[in-house]
PDB file of N, CA and C in Angstrom:
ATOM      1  N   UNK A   1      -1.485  -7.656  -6.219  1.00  0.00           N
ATOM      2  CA  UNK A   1      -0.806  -8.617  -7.049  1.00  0.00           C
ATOM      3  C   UNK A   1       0.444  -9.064  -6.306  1.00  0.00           C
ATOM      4  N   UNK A   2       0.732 -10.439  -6.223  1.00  0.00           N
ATOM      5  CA  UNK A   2       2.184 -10.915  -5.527  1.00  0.00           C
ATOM      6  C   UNK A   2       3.014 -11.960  -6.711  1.00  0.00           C
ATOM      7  N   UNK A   3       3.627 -11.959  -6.541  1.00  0.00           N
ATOM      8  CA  UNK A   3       4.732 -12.679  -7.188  1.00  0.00           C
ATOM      9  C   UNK A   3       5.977 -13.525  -6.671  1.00  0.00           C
ATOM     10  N   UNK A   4       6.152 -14.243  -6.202  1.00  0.00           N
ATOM     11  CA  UNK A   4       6.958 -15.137  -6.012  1.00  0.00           C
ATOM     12  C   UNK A   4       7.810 -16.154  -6.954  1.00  0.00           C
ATOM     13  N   UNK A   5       9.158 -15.871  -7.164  1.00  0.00           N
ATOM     14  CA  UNK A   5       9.753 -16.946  -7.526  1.00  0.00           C
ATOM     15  C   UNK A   5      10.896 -17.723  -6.596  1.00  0.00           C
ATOM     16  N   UNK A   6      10.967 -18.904  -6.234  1.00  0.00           N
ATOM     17  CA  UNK A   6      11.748 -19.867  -5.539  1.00  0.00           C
ATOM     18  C   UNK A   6      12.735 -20.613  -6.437  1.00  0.00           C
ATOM     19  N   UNK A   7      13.870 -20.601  -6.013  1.00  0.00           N
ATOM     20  CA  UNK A   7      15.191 -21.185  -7.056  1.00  0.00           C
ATOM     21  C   UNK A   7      15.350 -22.316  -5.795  1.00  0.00           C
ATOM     22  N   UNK A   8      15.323 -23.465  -5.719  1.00  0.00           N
ATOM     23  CA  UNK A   8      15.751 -24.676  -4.394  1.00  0.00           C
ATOM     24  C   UNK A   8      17.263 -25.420  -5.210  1.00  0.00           C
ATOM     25  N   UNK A   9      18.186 -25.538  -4.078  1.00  0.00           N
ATOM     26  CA  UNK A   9      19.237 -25.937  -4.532  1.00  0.00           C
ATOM     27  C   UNK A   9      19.310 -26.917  -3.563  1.00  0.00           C
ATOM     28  N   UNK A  10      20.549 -27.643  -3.381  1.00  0.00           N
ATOM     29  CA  UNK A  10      20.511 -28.594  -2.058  1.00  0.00           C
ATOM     30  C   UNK A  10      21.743 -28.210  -1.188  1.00  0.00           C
ATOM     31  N   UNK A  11      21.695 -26.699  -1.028  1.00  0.00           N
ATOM     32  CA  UNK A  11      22.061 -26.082   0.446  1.00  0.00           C
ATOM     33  C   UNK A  11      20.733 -24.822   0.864  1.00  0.00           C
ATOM     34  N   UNK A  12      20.197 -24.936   0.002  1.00  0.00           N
ATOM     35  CA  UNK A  12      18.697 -24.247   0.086  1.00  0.00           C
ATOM     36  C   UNK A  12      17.996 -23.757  -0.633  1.00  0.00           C
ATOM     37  N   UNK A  13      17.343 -22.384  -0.499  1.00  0.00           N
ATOM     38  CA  UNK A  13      16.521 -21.824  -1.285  1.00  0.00           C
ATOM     39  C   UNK A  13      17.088 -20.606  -1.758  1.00  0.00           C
ATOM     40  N   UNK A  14      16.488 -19.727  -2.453  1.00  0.00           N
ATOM     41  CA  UNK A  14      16.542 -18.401  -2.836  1.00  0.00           C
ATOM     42  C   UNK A  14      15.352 -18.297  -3.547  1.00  0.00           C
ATOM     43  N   UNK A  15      14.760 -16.998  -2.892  1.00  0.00           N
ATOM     44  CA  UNK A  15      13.372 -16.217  -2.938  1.00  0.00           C
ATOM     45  C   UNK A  15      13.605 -14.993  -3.514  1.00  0.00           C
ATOM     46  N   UNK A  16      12.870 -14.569  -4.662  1.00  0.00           N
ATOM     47  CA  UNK A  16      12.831 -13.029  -4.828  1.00  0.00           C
ATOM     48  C   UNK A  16      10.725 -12.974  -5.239  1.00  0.00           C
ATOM     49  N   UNK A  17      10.593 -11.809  -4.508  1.00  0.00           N
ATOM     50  CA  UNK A  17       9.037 -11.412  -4.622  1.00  0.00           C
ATOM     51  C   UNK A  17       8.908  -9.723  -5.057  1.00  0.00           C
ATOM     52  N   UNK A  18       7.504 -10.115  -5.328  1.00  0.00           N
ATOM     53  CA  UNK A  18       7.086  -8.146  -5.301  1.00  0.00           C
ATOM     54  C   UNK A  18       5.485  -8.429  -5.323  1.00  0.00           C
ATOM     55  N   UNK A  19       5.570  -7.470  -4.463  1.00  0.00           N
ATOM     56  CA  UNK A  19       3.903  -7.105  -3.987  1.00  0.00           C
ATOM     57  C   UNK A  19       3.651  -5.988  -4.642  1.00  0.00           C
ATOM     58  N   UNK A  20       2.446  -5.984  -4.779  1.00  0.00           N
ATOM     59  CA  UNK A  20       2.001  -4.030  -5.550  1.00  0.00           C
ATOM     60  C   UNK A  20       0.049  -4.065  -4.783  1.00  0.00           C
ATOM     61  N   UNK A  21       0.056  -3.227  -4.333  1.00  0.00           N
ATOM     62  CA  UNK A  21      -1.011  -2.910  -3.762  1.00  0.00           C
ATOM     63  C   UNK A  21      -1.275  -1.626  -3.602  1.00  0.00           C
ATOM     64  N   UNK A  22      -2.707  -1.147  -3.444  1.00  0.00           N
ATOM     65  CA  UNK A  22      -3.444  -0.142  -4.043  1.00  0.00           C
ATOM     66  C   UNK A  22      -4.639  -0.293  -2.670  1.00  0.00           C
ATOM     67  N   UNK A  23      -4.405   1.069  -1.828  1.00  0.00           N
ATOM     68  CA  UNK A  23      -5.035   1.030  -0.475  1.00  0.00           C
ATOM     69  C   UNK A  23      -6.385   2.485  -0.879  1.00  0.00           C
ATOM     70  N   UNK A  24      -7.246   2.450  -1.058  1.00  0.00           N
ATOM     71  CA  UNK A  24      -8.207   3.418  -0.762  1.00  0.00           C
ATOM     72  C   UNK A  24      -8.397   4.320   0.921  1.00  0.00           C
ATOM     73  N   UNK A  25      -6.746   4.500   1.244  1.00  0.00           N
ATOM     74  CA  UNK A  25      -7.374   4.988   2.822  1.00  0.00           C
ATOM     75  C   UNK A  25      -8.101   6.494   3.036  1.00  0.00           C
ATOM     76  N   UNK A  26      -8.281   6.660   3.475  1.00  0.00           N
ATOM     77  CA  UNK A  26      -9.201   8.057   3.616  1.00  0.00           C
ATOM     78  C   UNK A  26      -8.604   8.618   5.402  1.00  0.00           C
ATOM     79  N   UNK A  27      -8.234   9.911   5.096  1.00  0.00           N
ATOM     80  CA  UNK A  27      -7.956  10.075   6.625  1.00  0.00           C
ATOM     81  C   UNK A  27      -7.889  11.330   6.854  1.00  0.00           C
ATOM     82  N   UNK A  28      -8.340  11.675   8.631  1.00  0.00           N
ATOM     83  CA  UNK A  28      -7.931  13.275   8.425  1.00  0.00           C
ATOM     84  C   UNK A  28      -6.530  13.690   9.177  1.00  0.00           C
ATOM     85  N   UNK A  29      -5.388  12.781   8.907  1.00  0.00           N
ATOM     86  CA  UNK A  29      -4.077  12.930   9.453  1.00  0.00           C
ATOM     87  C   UNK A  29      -3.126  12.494   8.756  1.00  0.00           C
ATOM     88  N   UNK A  30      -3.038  11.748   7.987  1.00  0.00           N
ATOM     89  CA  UNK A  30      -1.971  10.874   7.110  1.00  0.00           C
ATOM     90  C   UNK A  30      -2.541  10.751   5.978  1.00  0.00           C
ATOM     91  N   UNK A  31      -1.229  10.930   4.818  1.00  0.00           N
ATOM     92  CA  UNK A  31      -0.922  10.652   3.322  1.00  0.00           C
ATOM     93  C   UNK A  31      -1.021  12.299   2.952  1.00  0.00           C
ATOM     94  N   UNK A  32      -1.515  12.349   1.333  1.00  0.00           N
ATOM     95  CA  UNK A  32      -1.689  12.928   0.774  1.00  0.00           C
ATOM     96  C   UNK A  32      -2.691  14.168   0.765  1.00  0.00           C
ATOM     97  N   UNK A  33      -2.706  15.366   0.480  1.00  0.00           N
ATOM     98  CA  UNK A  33      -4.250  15.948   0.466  1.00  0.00           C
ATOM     99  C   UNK A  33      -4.853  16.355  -0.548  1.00  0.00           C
ATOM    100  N   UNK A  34      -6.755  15.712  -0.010  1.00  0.00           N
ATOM    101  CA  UNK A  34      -7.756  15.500  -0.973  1.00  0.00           C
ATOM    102  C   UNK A  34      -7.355  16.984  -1.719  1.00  0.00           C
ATOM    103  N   UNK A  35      -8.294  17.047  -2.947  1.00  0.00           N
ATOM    104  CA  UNK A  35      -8.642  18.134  -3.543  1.00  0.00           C
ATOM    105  C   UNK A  35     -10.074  18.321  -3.251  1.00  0.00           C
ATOM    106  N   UNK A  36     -10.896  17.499  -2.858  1.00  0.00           N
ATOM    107  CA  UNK A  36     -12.221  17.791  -2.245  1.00  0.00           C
ATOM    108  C   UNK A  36     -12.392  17.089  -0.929  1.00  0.00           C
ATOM    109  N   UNK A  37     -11.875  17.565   0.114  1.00  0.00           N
ATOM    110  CA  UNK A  37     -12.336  16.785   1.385  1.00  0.00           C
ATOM    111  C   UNK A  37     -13.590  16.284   1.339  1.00  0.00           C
ATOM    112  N   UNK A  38     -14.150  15.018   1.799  1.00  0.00           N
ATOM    113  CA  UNK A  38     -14.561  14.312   2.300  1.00  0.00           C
ATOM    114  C   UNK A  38     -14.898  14.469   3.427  1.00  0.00           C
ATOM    115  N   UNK A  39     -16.675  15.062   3.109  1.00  0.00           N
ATOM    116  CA  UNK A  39     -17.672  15.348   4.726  1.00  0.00           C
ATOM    117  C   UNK A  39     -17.697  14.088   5.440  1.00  0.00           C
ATOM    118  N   UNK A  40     -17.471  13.977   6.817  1.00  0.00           N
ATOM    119  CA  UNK A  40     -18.017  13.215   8.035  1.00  0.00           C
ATOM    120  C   UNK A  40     -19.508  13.284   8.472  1.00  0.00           C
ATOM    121  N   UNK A  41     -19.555  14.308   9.104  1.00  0.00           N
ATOM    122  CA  UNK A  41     -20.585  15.062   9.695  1.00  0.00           C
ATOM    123  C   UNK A  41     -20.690  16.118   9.599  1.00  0.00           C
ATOM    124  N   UNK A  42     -21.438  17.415  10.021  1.00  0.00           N
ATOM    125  CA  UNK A  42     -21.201  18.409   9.599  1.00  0.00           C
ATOM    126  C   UNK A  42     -19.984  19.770  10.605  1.00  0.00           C
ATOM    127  N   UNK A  43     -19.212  18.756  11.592  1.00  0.00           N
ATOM    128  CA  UNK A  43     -18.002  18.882  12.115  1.00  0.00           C
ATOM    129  C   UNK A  43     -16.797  18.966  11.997  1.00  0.00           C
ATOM    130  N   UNK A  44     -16.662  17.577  11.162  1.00  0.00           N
ATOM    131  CA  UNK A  44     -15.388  17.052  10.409  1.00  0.00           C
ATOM    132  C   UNK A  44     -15.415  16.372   9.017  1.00  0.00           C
ATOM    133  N   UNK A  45     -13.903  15.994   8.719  1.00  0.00           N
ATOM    134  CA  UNK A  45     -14.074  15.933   6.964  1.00  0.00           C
ATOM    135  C   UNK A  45     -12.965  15.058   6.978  1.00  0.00           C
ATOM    136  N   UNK A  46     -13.138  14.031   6.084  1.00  0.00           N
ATOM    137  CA  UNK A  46     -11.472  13.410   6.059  1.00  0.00           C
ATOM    138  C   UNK A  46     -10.546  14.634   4.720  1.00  0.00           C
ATOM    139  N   UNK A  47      -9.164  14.643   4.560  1.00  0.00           N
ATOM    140  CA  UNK A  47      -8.631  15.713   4.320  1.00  0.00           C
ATOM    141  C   UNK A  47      -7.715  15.102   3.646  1.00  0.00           C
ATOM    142  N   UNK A  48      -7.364  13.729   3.764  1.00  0.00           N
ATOM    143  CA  UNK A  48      -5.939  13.241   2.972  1.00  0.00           C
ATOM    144  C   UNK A  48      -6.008  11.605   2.816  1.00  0.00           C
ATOM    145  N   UNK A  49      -5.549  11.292   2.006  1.00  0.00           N
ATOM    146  CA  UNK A  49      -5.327   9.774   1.535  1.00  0.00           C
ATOM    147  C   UNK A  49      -4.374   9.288   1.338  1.00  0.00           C
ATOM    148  N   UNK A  50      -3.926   8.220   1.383  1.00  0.00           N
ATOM    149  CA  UNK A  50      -2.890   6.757   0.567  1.00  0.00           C
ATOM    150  C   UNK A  50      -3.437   5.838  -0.212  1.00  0.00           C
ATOM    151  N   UNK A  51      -2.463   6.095  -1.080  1.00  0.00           N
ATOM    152  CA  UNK A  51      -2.877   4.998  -1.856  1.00  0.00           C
ATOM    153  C   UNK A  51      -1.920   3.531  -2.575  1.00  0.00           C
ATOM    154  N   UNK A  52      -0.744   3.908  -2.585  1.00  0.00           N
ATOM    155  CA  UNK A  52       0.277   2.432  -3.336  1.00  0.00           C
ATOM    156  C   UNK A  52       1.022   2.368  -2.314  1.00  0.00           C
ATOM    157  N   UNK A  53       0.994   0.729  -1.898  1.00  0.00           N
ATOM    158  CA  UNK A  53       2.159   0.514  -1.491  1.00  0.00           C
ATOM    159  C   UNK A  53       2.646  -0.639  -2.190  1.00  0.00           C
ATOM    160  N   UNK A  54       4.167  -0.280  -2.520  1.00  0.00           N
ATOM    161  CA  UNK A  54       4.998  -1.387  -3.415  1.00  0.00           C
ATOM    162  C   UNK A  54       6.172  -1.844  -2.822  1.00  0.00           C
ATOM    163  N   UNK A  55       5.939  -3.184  -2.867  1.00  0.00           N
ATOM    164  CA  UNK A  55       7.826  -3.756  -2.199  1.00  0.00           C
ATOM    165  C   UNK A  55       7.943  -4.607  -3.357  1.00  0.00           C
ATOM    166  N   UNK A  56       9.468  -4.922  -3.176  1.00  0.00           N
ATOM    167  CA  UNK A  56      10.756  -5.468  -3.555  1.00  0.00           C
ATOM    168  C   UNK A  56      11.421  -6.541  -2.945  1.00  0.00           C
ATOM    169  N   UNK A  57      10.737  -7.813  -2.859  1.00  0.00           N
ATOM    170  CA  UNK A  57      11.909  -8.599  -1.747  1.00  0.00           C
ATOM    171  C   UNK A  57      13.170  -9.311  -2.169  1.00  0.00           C
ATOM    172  N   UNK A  58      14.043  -9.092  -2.214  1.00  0.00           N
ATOM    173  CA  UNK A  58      15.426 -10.134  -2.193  1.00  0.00           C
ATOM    174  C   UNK A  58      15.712 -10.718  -1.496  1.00  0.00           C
TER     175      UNK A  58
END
């Protein structure tokens, strides 16, 4: 979801936004860790995830 609002004056602009996003990553090095890893093969497993990223722009 994004959001943008633009205020235009006549020495310029002013912008404020916000993004919100929701990533399904799967990994066996970064974020969070699974409660049920996630088989690869019968070698490896992914082990941890991300999932929100949220900004704020002014």
């Amino acid at each position: 979801m994004d959001f943008n609002a633009v205020q235009k004056t006549k020495n310029g602009s002013n912008v404020i936004g916000m993004e919100i996003r929701t990533d399904k990553i799967i990994s066996n090095r970064l974020g969070e860790d699974l409660e049920n890893p996630i088989e690869i093969d019968s070698l490896n497993t992914y082990k941890r995830t991300n999932k929100n990223n949220n900004k704020l722009i002014c």
